[in-house]
Protein backbone atom coordinates (compact mmCIF):
# COMPACT_ATOMS: atom_id res chain seq x y z
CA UNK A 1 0.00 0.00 0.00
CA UNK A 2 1.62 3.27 -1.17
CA UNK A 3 1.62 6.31 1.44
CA UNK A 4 1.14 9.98 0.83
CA UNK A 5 3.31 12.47 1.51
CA UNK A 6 1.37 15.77 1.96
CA UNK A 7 3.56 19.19 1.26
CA UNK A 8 2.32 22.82 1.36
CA UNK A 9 4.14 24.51 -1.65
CA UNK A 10 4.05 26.63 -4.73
CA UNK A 11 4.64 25.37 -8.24
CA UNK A 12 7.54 26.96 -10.21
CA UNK A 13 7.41 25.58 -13.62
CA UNK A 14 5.82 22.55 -15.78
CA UNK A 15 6.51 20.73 -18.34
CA UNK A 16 4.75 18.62 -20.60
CA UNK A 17 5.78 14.76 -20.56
CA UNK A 18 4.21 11.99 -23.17
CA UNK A 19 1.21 12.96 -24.45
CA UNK A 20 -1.30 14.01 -21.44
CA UNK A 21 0.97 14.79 -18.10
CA UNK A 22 2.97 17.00 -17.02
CA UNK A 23 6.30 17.46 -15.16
CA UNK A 24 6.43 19.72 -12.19
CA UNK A 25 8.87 21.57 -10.16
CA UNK A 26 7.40 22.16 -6.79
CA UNK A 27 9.07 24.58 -3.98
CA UNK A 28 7.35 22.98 -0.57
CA UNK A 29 7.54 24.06 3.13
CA UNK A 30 8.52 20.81 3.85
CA UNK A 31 11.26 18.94 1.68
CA UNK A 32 12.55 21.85 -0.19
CA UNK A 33 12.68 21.89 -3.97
CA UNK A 34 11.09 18.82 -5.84
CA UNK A 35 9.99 17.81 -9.13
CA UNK A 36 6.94 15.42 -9.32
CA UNK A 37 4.60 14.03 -12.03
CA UNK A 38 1.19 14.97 -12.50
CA UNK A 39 -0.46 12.44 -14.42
CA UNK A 40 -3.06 12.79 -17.01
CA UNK A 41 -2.73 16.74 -16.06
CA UNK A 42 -3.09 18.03 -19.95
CA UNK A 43 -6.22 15.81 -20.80
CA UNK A 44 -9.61 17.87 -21.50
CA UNK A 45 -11.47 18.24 -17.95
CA UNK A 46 -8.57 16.96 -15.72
CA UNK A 47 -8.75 18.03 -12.10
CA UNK A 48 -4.82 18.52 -12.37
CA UNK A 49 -4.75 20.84 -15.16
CA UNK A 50 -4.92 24.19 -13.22
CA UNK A 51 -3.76 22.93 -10.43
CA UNK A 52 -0.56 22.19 -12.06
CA UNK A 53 0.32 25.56 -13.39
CA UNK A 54 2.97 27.75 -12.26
CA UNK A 55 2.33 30.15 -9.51
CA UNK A 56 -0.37 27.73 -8.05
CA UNK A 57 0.21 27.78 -4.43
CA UNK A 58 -1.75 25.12 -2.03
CA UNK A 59 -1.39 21.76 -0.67
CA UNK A 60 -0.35 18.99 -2.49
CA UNK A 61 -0.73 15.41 -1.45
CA UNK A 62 1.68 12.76 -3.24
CA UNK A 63 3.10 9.52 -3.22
CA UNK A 64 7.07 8.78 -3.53
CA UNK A 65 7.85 6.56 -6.11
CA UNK A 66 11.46 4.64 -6.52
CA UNK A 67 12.69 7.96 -8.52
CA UNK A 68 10.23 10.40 -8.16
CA UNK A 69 6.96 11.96 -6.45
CA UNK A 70 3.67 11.40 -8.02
CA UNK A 71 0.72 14.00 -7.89
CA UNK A 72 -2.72 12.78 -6.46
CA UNK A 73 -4.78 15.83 -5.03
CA UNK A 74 -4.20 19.71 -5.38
CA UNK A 75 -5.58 21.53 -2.97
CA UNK A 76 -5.17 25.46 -4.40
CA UNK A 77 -5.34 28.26 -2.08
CA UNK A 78 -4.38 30.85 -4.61
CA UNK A 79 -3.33 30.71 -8.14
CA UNK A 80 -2.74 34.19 -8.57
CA UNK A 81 -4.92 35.09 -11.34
CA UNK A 82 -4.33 38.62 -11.61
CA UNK A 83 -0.91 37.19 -13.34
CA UNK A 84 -2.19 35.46 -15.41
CA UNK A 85 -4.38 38.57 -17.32
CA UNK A 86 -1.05 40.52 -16.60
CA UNK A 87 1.29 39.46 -19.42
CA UNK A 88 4.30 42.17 -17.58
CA UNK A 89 3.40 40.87 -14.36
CA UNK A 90 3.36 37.32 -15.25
CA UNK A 91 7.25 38.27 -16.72
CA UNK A 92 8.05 39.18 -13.39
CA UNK A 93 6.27 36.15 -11.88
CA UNK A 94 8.11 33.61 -13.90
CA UNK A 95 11.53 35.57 -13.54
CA UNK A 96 11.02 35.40 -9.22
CA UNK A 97 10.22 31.76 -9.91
CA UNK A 98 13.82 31.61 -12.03
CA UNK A 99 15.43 33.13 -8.89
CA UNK A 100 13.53 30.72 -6.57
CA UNK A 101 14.31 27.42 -8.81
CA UNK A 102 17.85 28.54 -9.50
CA UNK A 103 18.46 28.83 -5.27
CA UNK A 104 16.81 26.15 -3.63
CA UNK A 105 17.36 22.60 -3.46
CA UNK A 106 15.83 19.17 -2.12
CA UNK A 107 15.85 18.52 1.29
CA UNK A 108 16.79 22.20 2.20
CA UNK A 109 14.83 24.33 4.53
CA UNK A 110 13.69 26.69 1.62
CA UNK A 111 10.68 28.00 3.85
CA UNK A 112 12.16 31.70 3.90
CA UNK A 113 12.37 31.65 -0.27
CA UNK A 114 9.19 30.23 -0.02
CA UNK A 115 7.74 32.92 1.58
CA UNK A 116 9.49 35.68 -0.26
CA UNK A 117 8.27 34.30 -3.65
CA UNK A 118 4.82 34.55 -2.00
CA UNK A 119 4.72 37.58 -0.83
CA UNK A 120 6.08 38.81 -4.11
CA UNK A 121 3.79 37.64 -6.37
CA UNK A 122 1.18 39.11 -4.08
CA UNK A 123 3.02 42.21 -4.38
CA UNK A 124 3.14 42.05 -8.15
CA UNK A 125 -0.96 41.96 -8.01
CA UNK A 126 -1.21 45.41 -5.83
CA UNK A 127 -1.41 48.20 -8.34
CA UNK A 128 0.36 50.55 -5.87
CA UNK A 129 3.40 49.04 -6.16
CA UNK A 130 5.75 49.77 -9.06
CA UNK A 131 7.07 46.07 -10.69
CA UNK A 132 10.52 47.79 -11.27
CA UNK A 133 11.10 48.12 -7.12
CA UNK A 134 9.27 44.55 -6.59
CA UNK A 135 12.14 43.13 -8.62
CA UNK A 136 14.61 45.35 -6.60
CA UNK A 137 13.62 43.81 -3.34
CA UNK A 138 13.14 40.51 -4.75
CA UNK A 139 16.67 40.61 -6.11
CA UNK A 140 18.57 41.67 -3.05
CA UNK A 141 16.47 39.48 -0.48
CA UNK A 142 16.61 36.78 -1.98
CA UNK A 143 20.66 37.21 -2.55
CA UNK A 144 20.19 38.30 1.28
CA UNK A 145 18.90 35.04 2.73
CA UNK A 146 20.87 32.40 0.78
CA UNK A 147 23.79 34.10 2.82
CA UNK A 148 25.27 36.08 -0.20
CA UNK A 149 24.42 39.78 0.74
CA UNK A 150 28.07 41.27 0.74
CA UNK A 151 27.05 45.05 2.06
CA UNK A 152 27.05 48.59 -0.08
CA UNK A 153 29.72 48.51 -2.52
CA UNK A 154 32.72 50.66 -1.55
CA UNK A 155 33.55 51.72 -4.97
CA UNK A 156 29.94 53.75 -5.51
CA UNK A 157 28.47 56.85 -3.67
CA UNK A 158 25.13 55.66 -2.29
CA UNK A 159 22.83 58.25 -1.46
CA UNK A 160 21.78 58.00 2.31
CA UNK A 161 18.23 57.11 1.28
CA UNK A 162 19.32 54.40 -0.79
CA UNK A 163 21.78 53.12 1.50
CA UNK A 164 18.73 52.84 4.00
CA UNK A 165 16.42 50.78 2.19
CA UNK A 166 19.21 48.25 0.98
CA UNK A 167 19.79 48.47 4.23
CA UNK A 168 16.21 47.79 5.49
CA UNK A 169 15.38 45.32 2.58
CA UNK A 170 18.21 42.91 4.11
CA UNK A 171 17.06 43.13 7.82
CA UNK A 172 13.23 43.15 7.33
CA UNK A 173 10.98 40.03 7.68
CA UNK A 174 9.87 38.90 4.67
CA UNK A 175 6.41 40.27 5.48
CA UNK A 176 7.40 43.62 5.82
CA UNK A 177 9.20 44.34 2.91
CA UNK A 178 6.48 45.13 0.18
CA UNK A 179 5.50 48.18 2.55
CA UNK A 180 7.16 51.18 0.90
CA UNK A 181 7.62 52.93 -2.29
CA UNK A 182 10.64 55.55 -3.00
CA UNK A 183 11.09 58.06 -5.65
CA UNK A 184 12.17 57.87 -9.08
CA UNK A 185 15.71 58.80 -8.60
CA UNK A 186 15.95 56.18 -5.35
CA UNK A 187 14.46 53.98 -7.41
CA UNK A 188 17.21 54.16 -10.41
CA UNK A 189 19.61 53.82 -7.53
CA UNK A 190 18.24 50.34 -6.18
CA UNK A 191 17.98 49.27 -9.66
CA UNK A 192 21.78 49.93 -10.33
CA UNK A 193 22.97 48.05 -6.88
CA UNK A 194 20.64 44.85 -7.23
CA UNK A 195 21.74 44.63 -10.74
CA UNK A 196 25.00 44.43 -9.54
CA UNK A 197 24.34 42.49 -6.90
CA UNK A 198 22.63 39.79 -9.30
CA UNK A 199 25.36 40.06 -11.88
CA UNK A 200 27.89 39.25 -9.49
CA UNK A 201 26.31 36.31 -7.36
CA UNK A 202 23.56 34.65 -10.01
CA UNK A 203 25.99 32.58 -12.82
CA UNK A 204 22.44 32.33 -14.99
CA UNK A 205 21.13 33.76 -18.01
CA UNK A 206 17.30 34.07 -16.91
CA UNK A 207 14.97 33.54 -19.65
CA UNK A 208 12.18 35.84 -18.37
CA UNK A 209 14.82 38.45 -17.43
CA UNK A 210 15.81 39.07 -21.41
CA UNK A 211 12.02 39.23 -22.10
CA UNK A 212 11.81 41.49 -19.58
CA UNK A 213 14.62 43.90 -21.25
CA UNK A 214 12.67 43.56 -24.32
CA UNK A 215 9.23 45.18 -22.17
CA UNK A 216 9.98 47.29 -20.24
């Protein structure tokens, strides 16, 4: 008799495998990074079909197989819809979810990245907050809590305000983070540094990052 494993997570990308299922990559609470299959997910009227797309966030109750995890139920809490009317947004979305697939692993305590991710996507679906400093403090918290952060730069003047919310961005809670705006010319600031920041500690061509450039 196989057991179930149930995770609480929040898909990052599928794939499509044979000719009706579908390949996941899953970010859970629980056992870190993991890629399970989701079978008969593309076939007209499946139960798994929007439950396997990315940004889904729920509970997710699967079996472990010799080699891999296998998808029975989907419990969604959110699936972020607002993304997916919000072709820039969903840009963003999928470029976090890079970020988030690119630093986590199995078996790691990925709750933190988790979190982030979630509270950014949420962030991409208030209108009050610009996308351009979502990305900013996506960028440098992430870089922040896999240990990486290295300070300000030494070479660059960094305008007291700026220096403050880099400053704040590292030492907030996750929750508190999406809870300011700053003004165009802080904004260009941030921009530079994370950019720098990513360029320097990401080794990855993101995909949704050079459609991005092509956007915005």
């Amino acid at each position: 008799m196989q057991e179930f494993i149930c995770v609480t997570g929040m898909i990052l990308k599928q794939m499509p495998v044979g000719e009706y299922d579908r390949r996941i990559c899953l970010l859970t609470k629980e056992r870190g990074k993991i890629s399970a299959f989701a079978r008969g997910a593309r076939k007209p009227g499946s139960k798994m079909a929007a439950g396997t797309n990315p940004f889904s966030f729920g509970t997710f109750k699967l079996y472990e197989g010799k080699n891999s995890y296998t998808v029975a139920e989907a419990d969604i809490q959110n699936y972020f819809e607002e993304l997916r009317t919000d072709y820039i947004g969903a840009c963003y979305g999928m470029y976090f979810a890079e970020i988030a697939d690119y630093y986590t692993r199995e078996n790691n305590d990925e709750r933190e990245m988790m979190k982030l991710l979630y509270q950014s996507l949420r962030a991409l679906c208030a209108p009050s907050l610009p996308d351009r400093l979502i990305k900013c403090i996506y960028e440098i918290k992430a870089i922040a809590i896999n240990g990486e952060f290295p300070g300000l730069p030494n070479d660059r003047n960094v305008t007291e305000v700026a220096a403050y919310t880099v400053e704040y961005i590292v030492a907030s809670s996750v929750e508190k983070l999406y809870t300011f705006t700053v003004k165009e010319p802080i904004l260009e600031e941030l921009e530079s540094l994370s950019e720098l920041y990513r360029t320097h500690f990401m080794e990855k061509e993101f995909k949704s990052l050079e459609i991005l450039k092509t956007l915005c």
